[in-house]
C-alpha atoms as a PDB file:
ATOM      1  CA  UNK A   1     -46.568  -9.136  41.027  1.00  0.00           C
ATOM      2  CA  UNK A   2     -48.401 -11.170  43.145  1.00  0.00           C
ATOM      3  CA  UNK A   3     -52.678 -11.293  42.359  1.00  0.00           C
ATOM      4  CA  UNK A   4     -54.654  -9.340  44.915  1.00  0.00           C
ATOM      5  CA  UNK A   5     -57.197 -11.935  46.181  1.00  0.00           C
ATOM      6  CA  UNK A   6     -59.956 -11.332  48.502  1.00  0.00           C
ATOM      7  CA  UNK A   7     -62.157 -13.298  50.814  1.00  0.00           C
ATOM      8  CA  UNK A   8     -65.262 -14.733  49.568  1.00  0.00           C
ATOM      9  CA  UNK A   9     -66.655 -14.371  53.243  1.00  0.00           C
ATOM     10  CA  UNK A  10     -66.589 -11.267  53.940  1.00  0.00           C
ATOM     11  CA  UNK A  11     -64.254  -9.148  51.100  1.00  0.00           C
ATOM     12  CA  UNK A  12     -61.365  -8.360  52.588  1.00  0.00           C
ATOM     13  CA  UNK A  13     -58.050  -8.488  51.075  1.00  0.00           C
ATOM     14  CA  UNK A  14     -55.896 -11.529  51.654  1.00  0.00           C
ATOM     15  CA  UNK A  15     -52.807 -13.252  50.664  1.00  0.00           C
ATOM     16  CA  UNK A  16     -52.393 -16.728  50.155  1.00  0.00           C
ATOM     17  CA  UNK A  17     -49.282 -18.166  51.355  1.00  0.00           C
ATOM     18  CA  UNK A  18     -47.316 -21.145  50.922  1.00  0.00           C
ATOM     19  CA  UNK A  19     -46.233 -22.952  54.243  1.00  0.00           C
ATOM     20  CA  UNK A  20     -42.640 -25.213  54.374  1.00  0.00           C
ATOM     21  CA  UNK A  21     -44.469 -28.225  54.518  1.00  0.00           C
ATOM     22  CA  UNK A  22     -46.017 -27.038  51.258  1.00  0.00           C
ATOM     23  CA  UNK A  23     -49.447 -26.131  52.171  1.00  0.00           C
ATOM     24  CA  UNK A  24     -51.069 -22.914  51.356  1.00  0.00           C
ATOM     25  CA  UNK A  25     -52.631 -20.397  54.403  1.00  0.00           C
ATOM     26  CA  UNK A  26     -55.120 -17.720  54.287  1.00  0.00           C
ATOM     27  CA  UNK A  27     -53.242 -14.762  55.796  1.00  0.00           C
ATOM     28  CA  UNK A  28     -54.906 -11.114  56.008  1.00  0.00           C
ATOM     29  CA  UNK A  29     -53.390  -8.743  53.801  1.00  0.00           C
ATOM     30  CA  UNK A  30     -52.390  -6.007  56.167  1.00  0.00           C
ATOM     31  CA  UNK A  31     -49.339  -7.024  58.792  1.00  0.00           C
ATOM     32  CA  UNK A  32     -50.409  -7.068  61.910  1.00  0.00           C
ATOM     33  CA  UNK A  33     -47.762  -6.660  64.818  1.00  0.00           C
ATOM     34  CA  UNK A  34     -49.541  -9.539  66.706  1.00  0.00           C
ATOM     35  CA  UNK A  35     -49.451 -11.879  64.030  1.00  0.00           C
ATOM     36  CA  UNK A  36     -48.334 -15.050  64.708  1.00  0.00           C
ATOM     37  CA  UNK A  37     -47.334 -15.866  60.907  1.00  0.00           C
ATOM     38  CA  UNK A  38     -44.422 -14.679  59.574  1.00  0.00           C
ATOM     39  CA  UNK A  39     -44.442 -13.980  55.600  1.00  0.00           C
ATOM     40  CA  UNK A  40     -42.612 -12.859  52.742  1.00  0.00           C
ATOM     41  CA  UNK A  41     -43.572 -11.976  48.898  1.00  0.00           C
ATOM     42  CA  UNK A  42     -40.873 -13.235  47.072  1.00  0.00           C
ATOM     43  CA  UNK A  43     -39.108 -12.008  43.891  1.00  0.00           C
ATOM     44  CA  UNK A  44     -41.632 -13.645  41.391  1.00  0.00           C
ATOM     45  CA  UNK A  45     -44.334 -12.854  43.709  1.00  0.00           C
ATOM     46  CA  UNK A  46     -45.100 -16.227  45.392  1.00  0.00           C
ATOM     47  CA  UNK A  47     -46.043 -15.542  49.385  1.00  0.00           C
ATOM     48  CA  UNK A  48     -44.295 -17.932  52.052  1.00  0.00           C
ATOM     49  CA  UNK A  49     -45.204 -18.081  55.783  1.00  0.00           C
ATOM     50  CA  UNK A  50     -43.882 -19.811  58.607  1.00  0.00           C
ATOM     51  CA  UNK A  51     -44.794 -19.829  62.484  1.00  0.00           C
ATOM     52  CA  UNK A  52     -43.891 -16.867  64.485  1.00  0.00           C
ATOM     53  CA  UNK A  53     -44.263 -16.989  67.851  1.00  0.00           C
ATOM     54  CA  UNK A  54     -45.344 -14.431  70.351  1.00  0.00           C
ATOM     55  CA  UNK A  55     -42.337 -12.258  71.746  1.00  0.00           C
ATOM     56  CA  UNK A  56     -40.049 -13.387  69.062  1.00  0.00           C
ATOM     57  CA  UNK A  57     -38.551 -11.062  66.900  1.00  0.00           C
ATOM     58  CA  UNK A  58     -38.990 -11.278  63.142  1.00  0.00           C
ATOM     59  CA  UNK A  59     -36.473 -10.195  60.816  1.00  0.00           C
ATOM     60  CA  UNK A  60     -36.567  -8.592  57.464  1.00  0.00           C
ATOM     61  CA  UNK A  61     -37.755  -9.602  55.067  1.00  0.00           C
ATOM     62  CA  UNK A  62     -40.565 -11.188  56.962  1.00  0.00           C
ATOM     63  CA  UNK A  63     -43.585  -9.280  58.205  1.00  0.00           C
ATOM     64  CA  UNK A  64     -46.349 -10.758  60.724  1.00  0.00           C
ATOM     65  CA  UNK A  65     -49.787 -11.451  59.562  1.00  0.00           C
ATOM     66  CA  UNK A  66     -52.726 -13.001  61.044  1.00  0.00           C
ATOM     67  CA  UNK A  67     -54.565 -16.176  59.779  1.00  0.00           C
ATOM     68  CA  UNK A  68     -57.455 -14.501  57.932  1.00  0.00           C
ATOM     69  CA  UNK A  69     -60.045 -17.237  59.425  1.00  0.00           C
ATOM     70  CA  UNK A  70     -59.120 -15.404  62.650  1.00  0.00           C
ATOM     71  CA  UNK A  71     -59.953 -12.008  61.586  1.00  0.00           C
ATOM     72  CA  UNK A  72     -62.578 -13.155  58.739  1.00  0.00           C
ATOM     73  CA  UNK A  73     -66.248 -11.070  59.960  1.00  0.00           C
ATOM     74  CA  UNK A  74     -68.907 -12.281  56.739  1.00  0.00           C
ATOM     75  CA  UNK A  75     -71.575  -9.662  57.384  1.00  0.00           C
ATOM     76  CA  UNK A  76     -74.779 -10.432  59.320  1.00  0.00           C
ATOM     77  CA  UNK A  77     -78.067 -11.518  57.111  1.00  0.00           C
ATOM     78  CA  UNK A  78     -80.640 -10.084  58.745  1.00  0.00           C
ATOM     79  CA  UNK A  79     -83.386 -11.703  60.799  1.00  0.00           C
ATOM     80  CA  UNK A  80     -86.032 -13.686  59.440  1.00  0.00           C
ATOM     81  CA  UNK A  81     -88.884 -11.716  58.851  1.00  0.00           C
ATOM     82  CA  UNK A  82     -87.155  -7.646  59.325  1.00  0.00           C
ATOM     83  CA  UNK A  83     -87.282  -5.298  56.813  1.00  0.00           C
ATOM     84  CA  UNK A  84     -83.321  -5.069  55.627  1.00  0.00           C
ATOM     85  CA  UNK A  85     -83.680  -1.565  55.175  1.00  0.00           C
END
């Protein structure tokens, strides 16, 4: 089973997929029907992802994500000087 992994940004949940040129993306763990990633957990639990353009269908097994650094939100510090209360 593949390690649930979350941001260090902001805490969300994310998956960290290998591309086909090898590199490894930041996807956010929940599909998302306007991703433009396509991934996959495989049978020992390694994620893949490849490019999935808009209006394209995806087939099974694949599922669309978004890259998480499009979605990531870290929370706000507050201003200098205010009472964080």
């Amino acid at each position: 089973m593949a390690k649930r992994l979350v941001c260090a940004a902001c805490g969300t949940r994310v998956i960290w997929a290998v591309t086909a040129a090898g590199r490894t993306q930041m996807l956010s763990h929940a599909p998302d029907p306007a991703g433009l990633v396509a991934a996959y957990c495989d049978e020992l639990g390694g994620w893949h992802a490849k490019h999935a353009p808009a209006g394209e269908p995806v087939a099974a097994p694949w599922k669309r994500h978004m890259p998480h650094q499009a979605t990531c939100q870290p929370p706000q510090d507050p201003a200098p000087g205010k009472d964080p209360q």
